[in-house]
Structure formats: C-alpha cells, structure tokens
Protein backbone atom coordinates (compact mmCIF):
# COMPACT_ATOMS: atom_id res chain seq x y z
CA UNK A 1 0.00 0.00 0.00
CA UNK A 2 1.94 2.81 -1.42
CA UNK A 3 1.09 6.14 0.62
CA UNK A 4 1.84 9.76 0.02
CA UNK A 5 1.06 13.11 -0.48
CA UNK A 6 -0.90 14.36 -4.03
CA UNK A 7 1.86 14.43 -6.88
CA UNK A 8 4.58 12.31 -5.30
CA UNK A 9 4.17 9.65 -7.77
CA UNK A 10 2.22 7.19 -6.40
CA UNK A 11 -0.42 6.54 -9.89
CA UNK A 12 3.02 6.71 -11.94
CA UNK A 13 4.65 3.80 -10.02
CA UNK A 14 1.36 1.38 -10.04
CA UNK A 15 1.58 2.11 -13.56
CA UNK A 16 4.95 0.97 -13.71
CA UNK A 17 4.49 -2.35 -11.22
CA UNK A 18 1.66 -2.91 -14.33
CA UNK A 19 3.42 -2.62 -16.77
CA UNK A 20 5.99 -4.90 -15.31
CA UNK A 21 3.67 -7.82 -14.05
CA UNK A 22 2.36 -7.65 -17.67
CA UNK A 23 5.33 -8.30 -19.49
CA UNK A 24 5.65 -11.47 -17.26
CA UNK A 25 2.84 -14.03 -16.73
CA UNK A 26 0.88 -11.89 -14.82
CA UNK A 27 -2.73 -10.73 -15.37
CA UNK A 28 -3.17 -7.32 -13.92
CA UNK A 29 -6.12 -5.23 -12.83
CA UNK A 30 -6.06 -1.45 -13.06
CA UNK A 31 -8.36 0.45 -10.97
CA UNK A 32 -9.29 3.79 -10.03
CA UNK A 33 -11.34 4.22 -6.81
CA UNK A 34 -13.33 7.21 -6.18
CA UNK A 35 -15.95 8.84 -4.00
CA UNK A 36 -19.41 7.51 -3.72
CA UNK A 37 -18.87 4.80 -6.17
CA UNK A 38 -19.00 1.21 -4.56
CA UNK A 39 -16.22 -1.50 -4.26
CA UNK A 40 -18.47 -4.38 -5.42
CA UNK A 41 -20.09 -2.84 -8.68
CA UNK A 42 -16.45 -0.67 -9.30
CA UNK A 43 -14.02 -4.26 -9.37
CA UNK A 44 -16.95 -6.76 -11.05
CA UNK A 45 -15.85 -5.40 -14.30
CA UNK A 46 -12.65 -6.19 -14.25
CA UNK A 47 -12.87 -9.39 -12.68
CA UNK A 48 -15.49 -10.53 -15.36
CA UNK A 49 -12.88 -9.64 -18.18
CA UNK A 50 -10.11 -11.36 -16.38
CA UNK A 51 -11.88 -14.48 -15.92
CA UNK A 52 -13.11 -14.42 -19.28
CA UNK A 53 -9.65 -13.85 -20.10
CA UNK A 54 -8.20 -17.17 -18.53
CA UNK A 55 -11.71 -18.85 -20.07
CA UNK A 56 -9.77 -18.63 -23.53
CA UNK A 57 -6.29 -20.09 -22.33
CA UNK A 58 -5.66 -23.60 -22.98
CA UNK A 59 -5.79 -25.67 -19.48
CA UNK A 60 -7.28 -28.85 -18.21
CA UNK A 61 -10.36 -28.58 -14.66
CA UNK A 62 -13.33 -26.41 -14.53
CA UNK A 63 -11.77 -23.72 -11.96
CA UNK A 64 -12.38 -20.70 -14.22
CA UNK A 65 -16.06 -21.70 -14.99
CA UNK A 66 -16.64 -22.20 -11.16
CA UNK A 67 -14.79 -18.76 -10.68
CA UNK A 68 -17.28 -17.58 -13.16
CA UNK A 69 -20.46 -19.04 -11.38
CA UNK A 70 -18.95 -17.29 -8.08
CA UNK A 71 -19.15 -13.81 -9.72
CA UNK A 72 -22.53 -14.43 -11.11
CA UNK A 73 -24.00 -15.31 -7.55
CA UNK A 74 -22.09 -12.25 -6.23
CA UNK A 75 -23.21 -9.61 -9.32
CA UNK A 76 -27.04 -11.18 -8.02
CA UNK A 77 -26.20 -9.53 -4.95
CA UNK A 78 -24.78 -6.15 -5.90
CA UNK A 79 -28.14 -5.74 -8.12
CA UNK A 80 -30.14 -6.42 -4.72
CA UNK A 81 -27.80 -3.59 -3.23
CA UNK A 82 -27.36 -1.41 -5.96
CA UNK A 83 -30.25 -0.85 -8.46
CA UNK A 84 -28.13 0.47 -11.16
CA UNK A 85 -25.85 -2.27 -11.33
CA UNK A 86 -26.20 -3.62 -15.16
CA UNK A 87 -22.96 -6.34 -15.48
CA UNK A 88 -23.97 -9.11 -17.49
CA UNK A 89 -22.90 -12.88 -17.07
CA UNK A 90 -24.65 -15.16 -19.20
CA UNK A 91 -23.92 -18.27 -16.69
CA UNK A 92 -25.60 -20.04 -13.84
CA UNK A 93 -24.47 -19.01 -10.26
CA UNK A 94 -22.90 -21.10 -7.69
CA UNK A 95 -25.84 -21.44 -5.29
CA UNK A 96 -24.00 -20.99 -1.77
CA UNK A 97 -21.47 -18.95 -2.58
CA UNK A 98 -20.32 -14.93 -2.85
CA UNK A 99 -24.35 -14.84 -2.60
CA UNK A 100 -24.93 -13.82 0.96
CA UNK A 101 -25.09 -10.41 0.87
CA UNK A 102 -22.02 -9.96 3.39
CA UNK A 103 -19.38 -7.96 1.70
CA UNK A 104 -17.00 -9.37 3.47
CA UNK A 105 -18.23 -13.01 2.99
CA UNK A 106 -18.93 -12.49 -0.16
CA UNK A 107 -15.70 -11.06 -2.03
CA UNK A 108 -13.27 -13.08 -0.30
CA UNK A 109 -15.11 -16.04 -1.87
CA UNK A 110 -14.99 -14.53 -4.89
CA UNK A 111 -11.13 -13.49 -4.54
CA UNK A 112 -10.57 -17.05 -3.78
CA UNK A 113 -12.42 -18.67 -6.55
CA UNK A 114 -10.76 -16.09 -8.91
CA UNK A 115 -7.03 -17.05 -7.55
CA UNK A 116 -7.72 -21.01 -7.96
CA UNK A 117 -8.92 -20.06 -11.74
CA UNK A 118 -5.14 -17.92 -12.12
CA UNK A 119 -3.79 -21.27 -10.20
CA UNK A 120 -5.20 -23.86 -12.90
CA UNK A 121 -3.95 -21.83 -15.69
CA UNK A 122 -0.51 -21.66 -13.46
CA UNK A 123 -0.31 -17.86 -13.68
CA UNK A 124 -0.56 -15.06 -10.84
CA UNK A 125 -3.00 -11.95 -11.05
CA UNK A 126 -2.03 -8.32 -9.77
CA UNK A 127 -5.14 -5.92 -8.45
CA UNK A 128 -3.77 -2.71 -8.10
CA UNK A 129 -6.39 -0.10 -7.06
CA UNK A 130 -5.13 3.64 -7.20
CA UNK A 131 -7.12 6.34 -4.39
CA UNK A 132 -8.25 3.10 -2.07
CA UNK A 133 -8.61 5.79 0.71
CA UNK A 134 -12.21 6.49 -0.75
CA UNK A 135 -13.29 3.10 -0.19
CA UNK A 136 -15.68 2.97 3.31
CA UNK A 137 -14.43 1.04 6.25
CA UNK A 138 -17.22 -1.73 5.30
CA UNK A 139 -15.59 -2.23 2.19
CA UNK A 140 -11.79 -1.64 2.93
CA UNK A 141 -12.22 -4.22 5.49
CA UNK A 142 -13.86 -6.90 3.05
CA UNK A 143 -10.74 -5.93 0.47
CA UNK A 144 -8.29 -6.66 3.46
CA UNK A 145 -10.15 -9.76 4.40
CA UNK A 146 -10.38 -10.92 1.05
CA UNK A 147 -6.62 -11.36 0.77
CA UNK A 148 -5.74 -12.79 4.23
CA UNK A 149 -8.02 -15.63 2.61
CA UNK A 150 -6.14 -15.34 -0.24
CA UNK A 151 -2.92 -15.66 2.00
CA UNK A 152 -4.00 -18.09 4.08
CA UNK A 153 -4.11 -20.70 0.73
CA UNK A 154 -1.37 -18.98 -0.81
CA UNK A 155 -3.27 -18.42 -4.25
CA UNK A 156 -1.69 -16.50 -6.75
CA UNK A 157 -3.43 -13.04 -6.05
CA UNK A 158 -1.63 -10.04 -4.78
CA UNK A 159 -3.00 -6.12 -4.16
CA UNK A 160 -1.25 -3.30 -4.33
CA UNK A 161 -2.65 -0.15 -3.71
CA UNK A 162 -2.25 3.64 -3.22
CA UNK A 163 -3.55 5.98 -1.44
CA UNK A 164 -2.89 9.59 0.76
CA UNK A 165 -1.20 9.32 4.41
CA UNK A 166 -4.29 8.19 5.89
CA UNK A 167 -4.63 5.16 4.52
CA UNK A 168 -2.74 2.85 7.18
CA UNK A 169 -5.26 3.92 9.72
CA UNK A 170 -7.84 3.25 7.84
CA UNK A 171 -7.08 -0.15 7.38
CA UNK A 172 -5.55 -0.52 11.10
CA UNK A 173 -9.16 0.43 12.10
CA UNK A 174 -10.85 -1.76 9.68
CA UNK A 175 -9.11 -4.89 10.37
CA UNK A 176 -6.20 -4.71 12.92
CA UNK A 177 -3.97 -7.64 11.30
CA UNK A 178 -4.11 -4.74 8.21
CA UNK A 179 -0.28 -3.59 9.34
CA UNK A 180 0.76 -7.78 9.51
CA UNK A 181 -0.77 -8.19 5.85
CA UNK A 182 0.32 -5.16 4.46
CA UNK A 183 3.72 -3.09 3.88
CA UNK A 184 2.73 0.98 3.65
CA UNK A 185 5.91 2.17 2.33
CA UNK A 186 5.94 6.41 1.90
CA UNK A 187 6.55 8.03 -1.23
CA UNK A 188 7.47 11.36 -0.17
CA UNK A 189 9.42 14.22 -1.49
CA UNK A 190 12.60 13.91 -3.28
CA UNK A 191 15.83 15.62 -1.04
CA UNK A 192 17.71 18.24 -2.48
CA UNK A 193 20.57 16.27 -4.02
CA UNK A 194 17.76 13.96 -5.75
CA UNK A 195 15.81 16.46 -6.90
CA UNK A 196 18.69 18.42 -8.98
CA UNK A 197 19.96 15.08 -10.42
CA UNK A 198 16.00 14.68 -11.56
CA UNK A 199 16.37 18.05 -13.53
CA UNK A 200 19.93 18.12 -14.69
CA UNK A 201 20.42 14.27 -16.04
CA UNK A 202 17.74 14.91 -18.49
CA UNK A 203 18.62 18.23 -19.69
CA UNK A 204 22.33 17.02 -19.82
CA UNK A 205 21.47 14.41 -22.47
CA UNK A 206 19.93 17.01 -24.30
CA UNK A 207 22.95 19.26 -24.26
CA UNK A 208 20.81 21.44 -21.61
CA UNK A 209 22.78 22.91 -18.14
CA UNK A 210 21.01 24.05 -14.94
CA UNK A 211 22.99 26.12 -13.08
CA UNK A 212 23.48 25.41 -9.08
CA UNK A 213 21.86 28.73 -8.40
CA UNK A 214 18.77 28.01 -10.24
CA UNK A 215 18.37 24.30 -9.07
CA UNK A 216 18.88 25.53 -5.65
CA UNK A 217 16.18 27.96 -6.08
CA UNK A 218 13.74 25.06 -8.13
CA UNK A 219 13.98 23.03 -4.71
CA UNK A 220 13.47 25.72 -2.60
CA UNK A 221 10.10 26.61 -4.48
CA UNK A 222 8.84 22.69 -4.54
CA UNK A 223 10.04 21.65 -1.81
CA UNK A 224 11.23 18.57 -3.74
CA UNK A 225 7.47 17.50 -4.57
CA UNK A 226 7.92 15.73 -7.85
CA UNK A 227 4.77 17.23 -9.73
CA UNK A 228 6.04 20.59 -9.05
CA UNK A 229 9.63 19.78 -10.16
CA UNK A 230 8.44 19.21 -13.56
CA UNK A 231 6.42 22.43 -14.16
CA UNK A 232 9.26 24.38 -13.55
CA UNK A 233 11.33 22.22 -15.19
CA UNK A 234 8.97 22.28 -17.50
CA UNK A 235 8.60 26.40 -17.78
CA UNK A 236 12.33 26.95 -17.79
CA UNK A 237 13.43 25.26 -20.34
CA UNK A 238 10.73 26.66 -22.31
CA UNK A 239 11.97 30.02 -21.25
CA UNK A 240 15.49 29.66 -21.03
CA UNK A 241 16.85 31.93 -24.54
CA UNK A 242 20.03 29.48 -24.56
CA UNK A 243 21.60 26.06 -23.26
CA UNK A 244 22.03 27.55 -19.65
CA UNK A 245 18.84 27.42 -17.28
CA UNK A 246 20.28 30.39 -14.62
CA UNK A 247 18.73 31.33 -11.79
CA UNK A 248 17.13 34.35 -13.47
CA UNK A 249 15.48 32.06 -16.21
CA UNK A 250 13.46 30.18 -13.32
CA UNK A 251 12.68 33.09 -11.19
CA UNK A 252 10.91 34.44 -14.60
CA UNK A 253 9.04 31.15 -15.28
CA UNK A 254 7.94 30.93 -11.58
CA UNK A 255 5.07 33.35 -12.13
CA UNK A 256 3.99 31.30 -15.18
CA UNK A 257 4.29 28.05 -13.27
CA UNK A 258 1.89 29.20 -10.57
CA UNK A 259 -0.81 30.34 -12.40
CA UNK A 260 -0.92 26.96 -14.16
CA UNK A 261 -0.58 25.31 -11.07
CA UNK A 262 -3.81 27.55 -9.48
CA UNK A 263 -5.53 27.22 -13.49
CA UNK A 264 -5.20 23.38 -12.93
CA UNK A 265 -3.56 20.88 -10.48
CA UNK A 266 -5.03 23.38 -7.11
CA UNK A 267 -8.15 24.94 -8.88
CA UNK A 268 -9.86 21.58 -9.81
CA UNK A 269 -9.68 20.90 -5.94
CA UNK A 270 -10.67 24.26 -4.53
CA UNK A 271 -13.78 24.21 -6.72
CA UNK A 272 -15.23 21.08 -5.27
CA UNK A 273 -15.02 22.85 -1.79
CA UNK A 274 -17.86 24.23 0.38
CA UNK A 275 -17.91 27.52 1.23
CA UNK A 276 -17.20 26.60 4.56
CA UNK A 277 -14.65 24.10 3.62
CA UNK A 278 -12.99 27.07 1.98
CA UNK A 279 -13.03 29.46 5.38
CA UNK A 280 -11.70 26.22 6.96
CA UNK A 281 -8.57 25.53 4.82
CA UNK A 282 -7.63 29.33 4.98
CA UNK A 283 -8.05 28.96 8.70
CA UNK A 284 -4.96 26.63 8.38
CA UNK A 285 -3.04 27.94 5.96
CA UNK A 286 -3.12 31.46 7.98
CA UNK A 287 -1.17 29.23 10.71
CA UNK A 288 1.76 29.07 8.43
CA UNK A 289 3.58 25.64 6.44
CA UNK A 290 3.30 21.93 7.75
CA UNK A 291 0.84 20.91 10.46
CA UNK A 292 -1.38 22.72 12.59
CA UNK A 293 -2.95 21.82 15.90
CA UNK A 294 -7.24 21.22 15.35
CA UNK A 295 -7.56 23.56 18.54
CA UNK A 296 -5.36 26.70 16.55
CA UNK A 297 -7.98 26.08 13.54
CA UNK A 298 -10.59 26.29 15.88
CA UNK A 299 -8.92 29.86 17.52
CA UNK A 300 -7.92 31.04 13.77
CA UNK A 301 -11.83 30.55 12.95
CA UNK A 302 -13.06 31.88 16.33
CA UNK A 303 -14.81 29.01 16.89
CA UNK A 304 -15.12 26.00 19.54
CA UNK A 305 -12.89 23.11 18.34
CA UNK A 306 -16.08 20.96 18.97
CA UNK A 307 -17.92 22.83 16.28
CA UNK A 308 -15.25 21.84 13.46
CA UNK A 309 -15.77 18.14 13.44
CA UNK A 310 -18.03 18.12 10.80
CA UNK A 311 -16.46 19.94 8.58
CA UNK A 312 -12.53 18.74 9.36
CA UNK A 313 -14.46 15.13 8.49
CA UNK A 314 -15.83 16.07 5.03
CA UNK A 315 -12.46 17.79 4.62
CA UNK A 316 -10.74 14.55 5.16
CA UNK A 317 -13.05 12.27 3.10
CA UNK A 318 -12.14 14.34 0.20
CA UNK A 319 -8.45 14.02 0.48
CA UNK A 320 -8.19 17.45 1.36
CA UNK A 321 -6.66 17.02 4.90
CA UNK A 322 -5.19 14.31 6.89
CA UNK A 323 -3.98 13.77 10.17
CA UNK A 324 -0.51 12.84 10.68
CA UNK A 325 -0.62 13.13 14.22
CA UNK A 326 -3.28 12.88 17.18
CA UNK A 327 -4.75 16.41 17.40
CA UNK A 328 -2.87 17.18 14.24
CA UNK A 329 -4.18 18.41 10.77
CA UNK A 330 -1.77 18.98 7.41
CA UNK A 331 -2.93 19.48 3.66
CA UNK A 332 -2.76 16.89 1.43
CA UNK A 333 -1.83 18.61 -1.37
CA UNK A 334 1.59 20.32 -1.51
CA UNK A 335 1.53 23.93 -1.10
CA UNK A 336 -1.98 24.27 -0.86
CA UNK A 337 -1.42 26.06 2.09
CA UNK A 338 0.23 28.84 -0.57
CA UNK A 339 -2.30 28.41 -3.09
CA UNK A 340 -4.78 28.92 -0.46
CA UNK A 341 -3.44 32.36 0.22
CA UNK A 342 -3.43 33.28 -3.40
CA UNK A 343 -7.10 32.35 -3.76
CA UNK A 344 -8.73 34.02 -0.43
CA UNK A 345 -5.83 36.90 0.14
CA UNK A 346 -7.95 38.32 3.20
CA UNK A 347 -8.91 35.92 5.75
CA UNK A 348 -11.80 36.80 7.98
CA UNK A 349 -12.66 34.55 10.91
C-alpha cells in the first residue's frame, strides 16, 4: 500500500508495477477508486474480463467456470444492493457462494475462486487499485479480508494499492492484522541532491545545463514535490533563450508556473469545496507551512474546536486534509497552504 502526499508519484509507479507484471505471466487489474462509487459494482468489471480472459487459455479442470459461477452469484447480490448495477454474465451461479449479501463473505469467496482459476492456468493476477482511501471502512475491510483468505491458501493473487497518508489507519481500524498483511511504504518528497539530479540528467542528455543557483532555487520553491519539479522544469526550459537554465530564467518562469498550477492541479480541488470548507482551509493555511494543531484552527476561525468536526471530516473524506498526528491536521496537497493564500488573500474569521 503505497502512501503519500498528491503528486509524489504514487499513480506513476502502479503504472509501472503494471506494466511490469504484464510483461511477465501476470494478469493485472487497473483500478481507479473514487468517491461515492462502490467496491463491489467498481471491481466486477474487471474481474469478469479477467476471468473471461483465462476462459480462452488452454488448461485442463473447470476452476475458471466455477470462478465464473462465483461472480454471477455475487453480481445477483450487488443488483439487490445497488439498483443500477447492469454487469452481465450469461452463466448459472454457484448457489452458496459470494451470494450472501455480506461484503465481506462475499468477495473473499470470490477473490478465492478467482485465484484457484489464475492457479489452474498456473499464472498469478495483480489488483492494483489507485485512491483506495475512498473506499468505506465496510468495504476496505472486506478488500483486506479478502486477501488474508487469499494468504492463508497462498493463491496467486496479490494487491497493491495507493492511497494519501491516511490510509494505514484506515485499514488498522478496519481490520487490525491490516499492518501484519500489508507493507505501507511512503513516497514522499525527493531531497535536495535527488531532486537536482531529476532536472539536470535529463537536460544534460539534451545538451541542456542548470545552473546550481537556479536548481537551488527550483527546490526551494517545490520543496522537492515531484509534480512541481516538472512544471518548472517544464517552464524553464521553455523560457530559457540558450543552453544555460540560470537562476534568473526560473525566477521568470515561476510566475507562469503558478498560475498553471492555481488554473489546474489546485483549482480543480478548490472548486469542489464548500464555502465553509474554503473558510476552513484558509483557517490553516493562515497558521503558516506543515501541520497545525485542530484547537489553533478552531482559535484562527473563532470558533469551539467541537464545532469543526463536521467539517474537518468532510475535509478529510475528500483528500483534502489528513492527520498525521493525534490532534494534528496537514494538507494533502503540496503547497496548498500557498495556493490557499493566493485564492482568499484576506482571511476573515
């Protein structure tokens, strides 16, 4: 479970563990999780593809037909949950199983009978789900117990997923063997050193120099956030009149950087905010870079720090905030904080 700020890299290196498991004799699921959009009815999909997928290769038993009949006894369920669900399966289902209506019952059956299918044909399959934070404890604790199942038999089915800082306690709370099943390494920032050789390696083999002065400057403006590094990278060697990128080249594209940035990356997140949610954030950001104490919000917005709960939890469910420490609140989305001040330059409480 890869965790981590916004624009760290998180989507980039699923995409890369997928493209490596597919060049070997994996099969590979690629999903996108998002709010309000269920775990069952968002992974049937895929699942029906891949099984129809290992329906085709050549291989003795009946394992991916019974994996088959499992996912049509579990879609019957979804459509008794969810009215809208419209995933065909033109098969009989396996009375007894993934048909009880239990989430958690129910898919790790169906993550089971999908792993013995991969086992027959005597190849592995990779789920990799991208956002997982949006799924609801209900269903990130059937996903988690679907794979200790899966673990327990040692079937060829791993998960990898990402998600934003708070995903380890959400699965800690939804299942406590979570941190015995899972690793949560944390893709972070790149240091200093790492984040010049990122610009200047490239730009070498294209006969391109940055100058200390203006990586030193690029780093202190990103703070080593990966995302970031490549819009300026990006601006400045657009800018740059010759084969040196000075420190003068990226101090002019920095005002062209930001109001892409605020255009784009920030402004697609501010405008799904609340008014409130709005006041809120500025509340923080007024406190000044990395996190801020929930009881100094609540002073900042001359307010009781009971009365914030509700919004601090909406906050949070949208990936806006997280807490990194009891009593604790941080963005997360690099420099939002900044951004925030750009947006709302007067902050009333």
């Amino acid at each position: 479970m890869l965790t981590g700020l916004r624009g760290v890299g998180k989507t980039v290196l699923l995409n890369e563990i997928e493209r490596q498991a597919a060049a070997t004799n994996f099969r590979t699921i690629m999903i996108e999780a998002y709010e309000d959009k269920p775990l069952g009815p968002l992974l049937a999909p895929y699942l029906r593809s891949l099984l129809y997928e290992l329906d085709r290769v050549t291989g003795a038993g009946d394992k991916v037909k019974r994996g088959l009949r499992v996912l049509r006894s579990f879609l019957g369920g979804l459509k008794l949950t969810y009215q809208d669900v419209t995933i065909g399966l033109d098969v009989d289902p396996e009375q007894g199983s993934a048909d009880s209506g239990d989430l958690e019952i129910d898919l790790s059956n169906l993550f089971v009978a999908v792993a013995e299918a991969a086992e027959e044909r005597t190849c592995a399959v990779v789920v990799l789900i991208d956002e997982i934070q949006y799924f609801n404890q209900r269903e990130l604790g059937a996903l988690i117990m679907a794979m200790h199942k899966v673990q327990q038999r040692q079937l060829p089915l791993v998960l990898l997923g990402a998600g934003l800082p708070i995903l380890p306690g959400l699965a800690g709370e939804s299942k406590s063997y979570a941190e015995r099943l899972f690793g949560f390494p944390v893709v972070g920032a790149l240091s200093e050193e790492d984040s010049a050789k990122a610009l200047r390696e490239p730009a070498q083999a294209a006969g391109v120099a940055f100058d200390h002065r203006a990586l030193k400057e690029i780093f202190q403006l990103t703070k080593g956030y990966p995302y970031f590094l490549q819009e300026w990278g990006y601006q400045a060697w657009n800018q740059a009149p010759t084969n040196s990128i000075t420190f003068e080249v990226v101090k002019n594209a920095t005002a062209t950087v930001l109001s892409r940035l605020d255009q784009n990356f920030f402004r697609v997140r501010f405008d799904r905010l609340t008014p409130s949610e709005k006041h809120f954030l500025r509340a923080m950001a007024k406190l000044g870079t990395g996190a801020q104490r929930t009881s100094d919000v609540a002073d900042a917005l001359g307010v009781k720090v009971t009365s914030i709960g509700p919004v601090r939890a909406k906050l949070m469910k949208k990936g806006m905030i997280y807490s990194p420490a009891h009593g604790d609140l941080a963005f997360s989305v690099p420099l939002f904080d900044e951004f925030m001040v750009r947006a709302i330059p007067e902050f009333k409480p």
